[in-house]
Protein backbone atom coordinates (compact mmCIF):
# COMPACT_ATOMS: atom_id res chain seq x y z
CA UNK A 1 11.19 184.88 222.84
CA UNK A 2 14.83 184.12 223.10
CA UNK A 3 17.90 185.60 224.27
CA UNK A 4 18.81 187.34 220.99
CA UNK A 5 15.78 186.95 218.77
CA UNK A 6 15.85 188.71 214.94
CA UNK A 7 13.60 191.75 215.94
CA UNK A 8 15.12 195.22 214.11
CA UNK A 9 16.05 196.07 218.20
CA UNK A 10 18.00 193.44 218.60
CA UNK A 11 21.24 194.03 216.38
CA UNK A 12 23.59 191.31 217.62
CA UNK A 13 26.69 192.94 215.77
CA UNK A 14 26.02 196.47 217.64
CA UNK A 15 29.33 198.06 219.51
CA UNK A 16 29.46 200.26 223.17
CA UNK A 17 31.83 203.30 223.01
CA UNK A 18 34.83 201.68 223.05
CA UNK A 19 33.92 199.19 219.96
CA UNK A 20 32.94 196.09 221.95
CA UNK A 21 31.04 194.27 220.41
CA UNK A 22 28.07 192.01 221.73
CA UNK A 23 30.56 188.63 221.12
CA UNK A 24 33.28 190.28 223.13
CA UNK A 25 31.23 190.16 226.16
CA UNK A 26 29.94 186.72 225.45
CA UNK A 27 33.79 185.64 225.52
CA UNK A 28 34.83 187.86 228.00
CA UNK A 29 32.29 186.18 230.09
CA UNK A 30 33.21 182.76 229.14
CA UNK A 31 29.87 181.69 227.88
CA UNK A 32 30.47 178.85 224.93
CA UNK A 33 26.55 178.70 225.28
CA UNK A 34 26.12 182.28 223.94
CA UNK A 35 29.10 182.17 222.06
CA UNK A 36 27.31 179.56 219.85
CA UNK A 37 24.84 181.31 219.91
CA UNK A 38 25.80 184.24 218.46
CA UNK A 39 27.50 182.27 215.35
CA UNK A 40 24.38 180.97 214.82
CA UNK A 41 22.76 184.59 214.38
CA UNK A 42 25.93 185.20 211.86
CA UNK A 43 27.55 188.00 214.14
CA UNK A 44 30.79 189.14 212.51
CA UNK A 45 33.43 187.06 213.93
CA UNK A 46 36.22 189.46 213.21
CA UNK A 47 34.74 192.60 214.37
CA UNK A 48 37.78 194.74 215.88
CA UNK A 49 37.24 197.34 218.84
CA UNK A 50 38.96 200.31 218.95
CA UNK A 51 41.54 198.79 220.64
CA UNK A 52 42.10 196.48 217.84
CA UNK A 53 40.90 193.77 219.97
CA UNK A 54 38.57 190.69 218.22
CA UNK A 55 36.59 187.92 220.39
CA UNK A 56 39.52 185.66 219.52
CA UNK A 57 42.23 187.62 220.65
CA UNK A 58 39.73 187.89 223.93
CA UNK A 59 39.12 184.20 224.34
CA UNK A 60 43.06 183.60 224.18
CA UNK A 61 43.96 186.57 226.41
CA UNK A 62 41.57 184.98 228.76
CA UNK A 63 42.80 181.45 228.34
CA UNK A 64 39.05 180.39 227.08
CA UNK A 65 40.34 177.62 225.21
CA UNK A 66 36.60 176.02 224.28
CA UNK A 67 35.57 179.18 222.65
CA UNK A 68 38.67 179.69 220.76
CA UNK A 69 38.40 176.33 218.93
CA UNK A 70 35.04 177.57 218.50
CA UNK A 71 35.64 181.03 216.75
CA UNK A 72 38.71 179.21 214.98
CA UNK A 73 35.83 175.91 213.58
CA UNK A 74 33.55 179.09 212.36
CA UNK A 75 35.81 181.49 210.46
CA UNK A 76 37.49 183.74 213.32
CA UNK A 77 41.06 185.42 211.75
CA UNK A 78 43.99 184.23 214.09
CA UNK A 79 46.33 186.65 212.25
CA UNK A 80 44.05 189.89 213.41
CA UNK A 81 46.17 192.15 215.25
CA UNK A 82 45.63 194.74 217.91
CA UNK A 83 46.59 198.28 217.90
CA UNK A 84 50.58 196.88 219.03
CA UNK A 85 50.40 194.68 216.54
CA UNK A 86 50.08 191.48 218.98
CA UNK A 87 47.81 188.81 217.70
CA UNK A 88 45.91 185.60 219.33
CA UNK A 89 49.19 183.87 219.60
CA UNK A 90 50.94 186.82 221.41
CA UNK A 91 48.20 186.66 224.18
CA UNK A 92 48.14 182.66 224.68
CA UNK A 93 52.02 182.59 225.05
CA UNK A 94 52.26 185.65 227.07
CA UNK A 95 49.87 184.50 229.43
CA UNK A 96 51.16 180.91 229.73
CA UNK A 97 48.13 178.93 228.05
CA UNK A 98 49.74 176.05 226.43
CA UNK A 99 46.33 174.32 225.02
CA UNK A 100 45.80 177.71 223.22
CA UNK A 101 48.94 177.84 221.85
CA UNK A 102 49.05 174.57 220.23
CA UNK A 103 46.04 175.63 219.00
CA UNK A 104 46.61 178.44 217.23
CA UNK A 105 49.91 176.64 216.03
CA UNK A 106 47.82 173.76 214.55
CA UNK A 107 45.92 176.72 212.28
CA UNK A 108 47.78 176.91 208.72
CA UNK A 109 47.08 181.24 208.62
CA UNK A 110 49.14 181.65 211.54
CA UNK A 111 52.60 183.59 211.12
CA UNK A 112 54.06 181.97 214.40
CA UNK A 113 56.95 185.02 213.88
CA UNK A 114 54.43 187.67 213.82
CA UNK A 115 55.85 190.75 215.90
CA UNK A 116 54.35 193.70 218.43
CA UNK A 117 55.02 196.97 216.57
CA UNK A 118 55.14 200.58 218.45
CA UNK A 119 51.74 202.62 218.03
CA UNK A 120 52.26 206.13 217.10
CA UNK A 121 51.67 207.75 220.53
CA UNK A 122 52.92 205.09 222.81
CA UNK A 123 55.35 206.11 225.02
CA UNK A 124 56.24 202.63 226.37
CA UNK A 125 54.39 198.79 225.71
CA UNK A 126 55.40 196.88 222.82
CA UNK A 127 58.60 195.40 222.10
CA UNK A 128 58.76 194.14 219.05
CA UNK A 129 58.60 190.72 220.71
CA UNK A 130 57.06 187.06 219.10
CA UNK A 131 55.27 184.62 220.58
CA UNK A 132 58.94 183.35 221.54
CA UNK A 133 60.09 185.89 223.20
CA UNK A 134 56.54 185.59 225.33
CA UNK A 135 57.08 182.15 226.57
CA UNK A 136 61.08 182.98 227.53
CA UNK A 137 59.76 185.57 229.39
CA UNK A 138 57.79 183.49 231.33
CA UNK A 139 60.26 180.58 231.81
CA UNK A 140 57.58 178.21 229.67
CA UNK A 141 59.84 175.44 228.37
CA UNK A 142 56.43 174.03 226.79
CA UNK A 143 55.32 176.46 225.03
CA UNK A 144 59.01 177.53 223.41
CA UNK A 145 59.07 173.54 222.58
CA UNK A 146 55.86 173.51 221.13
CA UNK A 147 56.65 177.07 219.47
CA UNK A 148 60.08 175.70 218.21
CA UNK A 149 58.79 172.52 216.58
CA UNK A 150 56.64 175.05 214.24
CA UNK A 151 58.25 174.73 210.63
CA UNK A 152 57.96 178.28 209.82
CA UNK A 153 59.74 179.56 213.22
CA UNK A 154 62.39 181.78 213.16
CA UNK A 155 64.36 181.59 216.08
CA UNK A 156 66.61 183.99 214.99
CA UNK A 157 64.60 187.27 214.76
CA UNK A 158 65.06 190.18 216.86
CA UNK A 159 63.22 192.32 218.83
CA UNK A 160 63.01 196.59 218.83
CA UNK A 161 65.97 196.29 221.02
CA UNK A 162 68.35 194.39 218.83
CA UNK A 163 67.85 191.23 220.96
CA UNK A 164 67.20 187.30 220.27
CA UNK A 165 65.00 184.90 222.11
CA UNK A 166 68.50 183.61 222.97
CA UNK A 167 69.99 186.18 224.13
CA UNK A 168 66.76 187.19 226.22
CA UNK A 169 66.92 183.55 227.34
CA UNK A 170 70.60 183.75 228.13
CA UNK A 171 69.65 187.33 230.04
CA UNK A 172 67.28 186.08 232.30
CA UNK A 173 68.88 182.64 233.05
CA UNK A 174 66.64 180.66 231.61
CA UNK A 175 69.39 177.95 230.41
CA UNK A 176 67.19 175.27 230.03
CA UNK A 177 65.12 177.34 227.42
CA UNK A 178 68.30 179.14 226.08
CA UNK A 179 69.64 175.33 224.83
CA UNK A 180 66.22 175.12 223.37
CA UNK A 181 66.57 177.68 221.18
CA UNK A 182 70.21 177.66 220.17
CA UNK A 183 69.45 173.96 218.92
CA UNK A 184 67.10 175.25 216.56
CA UNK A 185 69.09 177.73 215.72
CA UNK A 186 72.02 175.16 214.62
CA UNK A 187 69.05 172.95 213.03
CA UNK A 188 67.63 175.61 211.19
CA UNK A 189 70.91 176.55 209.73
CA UNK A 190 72.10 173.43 208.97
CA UNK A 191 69.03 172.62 206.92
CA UNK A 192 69.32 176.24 205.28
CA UNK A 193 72.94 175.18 204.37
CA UNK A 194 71.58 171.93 202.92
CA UNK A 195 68.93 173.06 200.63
């Protein structure tokens, strides 16, 4: 008898109160061993908790780089958001895991501009804020370079306070990181003026 065997007792896509599923464990606990094989038993990759939460947005909260390629190889959504609207991306930038990032950036469905949005209820959290405005916040020159060099990045958008990566840059004297960004800026515009 295995670890998960097909027995009617054994439902491998069943959920505890708060919508976690039996995959969200397996990556919360960092097991690529159960991980695979749980894809193997056809779970449902893109089952959301109640939170909004899937195992990929777990994996790259947790920096569990291994089992996000693995979830990406098999089907997993990198553009399923949370309740705050913060997907995969959001949580490997925030959290400083540059592997995960280029990762996710490498994946053709991601929106690299994809933005938090407030939940009804919320009385503070979510700022409106990119993946960009994650990796200024943590001073991660890598990870803005990596997140410029995306062709779809918009450099210019702002947040729910009015505010640009720049000037968030610029605010918490990250120079190094607000040159960064105002040279894409001036790129971006100068090929916009050009086409």
């Amino acid at each position: 008898m295995g670890l998960v065997d097909d027995t009617p007792m054994c439902n491998i896509d069943s959920a505890d109160f708060q919508g976690k599923s039996v995959l969200e464990y397996a990556v919360g606990g960092g097991s690529e061993a159960i991980v695979q094989l749980l894809i193997d038993k056809a779970t449902d990759l893109n089952h959301q908790n109640r939170s909004g939460f899937t195992a990929l947005a777990i994996a790259a909260r947790l920096g569990h780089a291994a089992i996000a390629r693995l979830l990406l190889r098999h089907g997993a959504d990198p553009t399923l958001a949370n309740r705050t609207g913060r997907v995969p991306l959001h949580w490997a930038a925030a959290n400083s895991f540059v592997s995960l990032v280029r990762l996710f950036l490498a994946d053709p469905r991601i929106d690299v501009n994809a933005q938090e949005h407030l939940w009804p209820g919320l009385r503070y959290g979510p700022q409106g804020w990119s993946a960009l405005f994650f990796a200024v916040q943590n001073g991660q020159r890598i990870i803005v370079k990596a997140l410029l060099s995306h062709p779809m990045i918009d450099p210019t958008i702002t947040d729910l306070a009015g505010r640009t990566a720049l000037m968030y840059a610029n605010e918490l004297s990250h120079l190094d990181i607000a040159a960064l960004i105002e040279a894409s800026c001036k790129e971006k515009e100068n090929t916009n003026r050009m086409a």
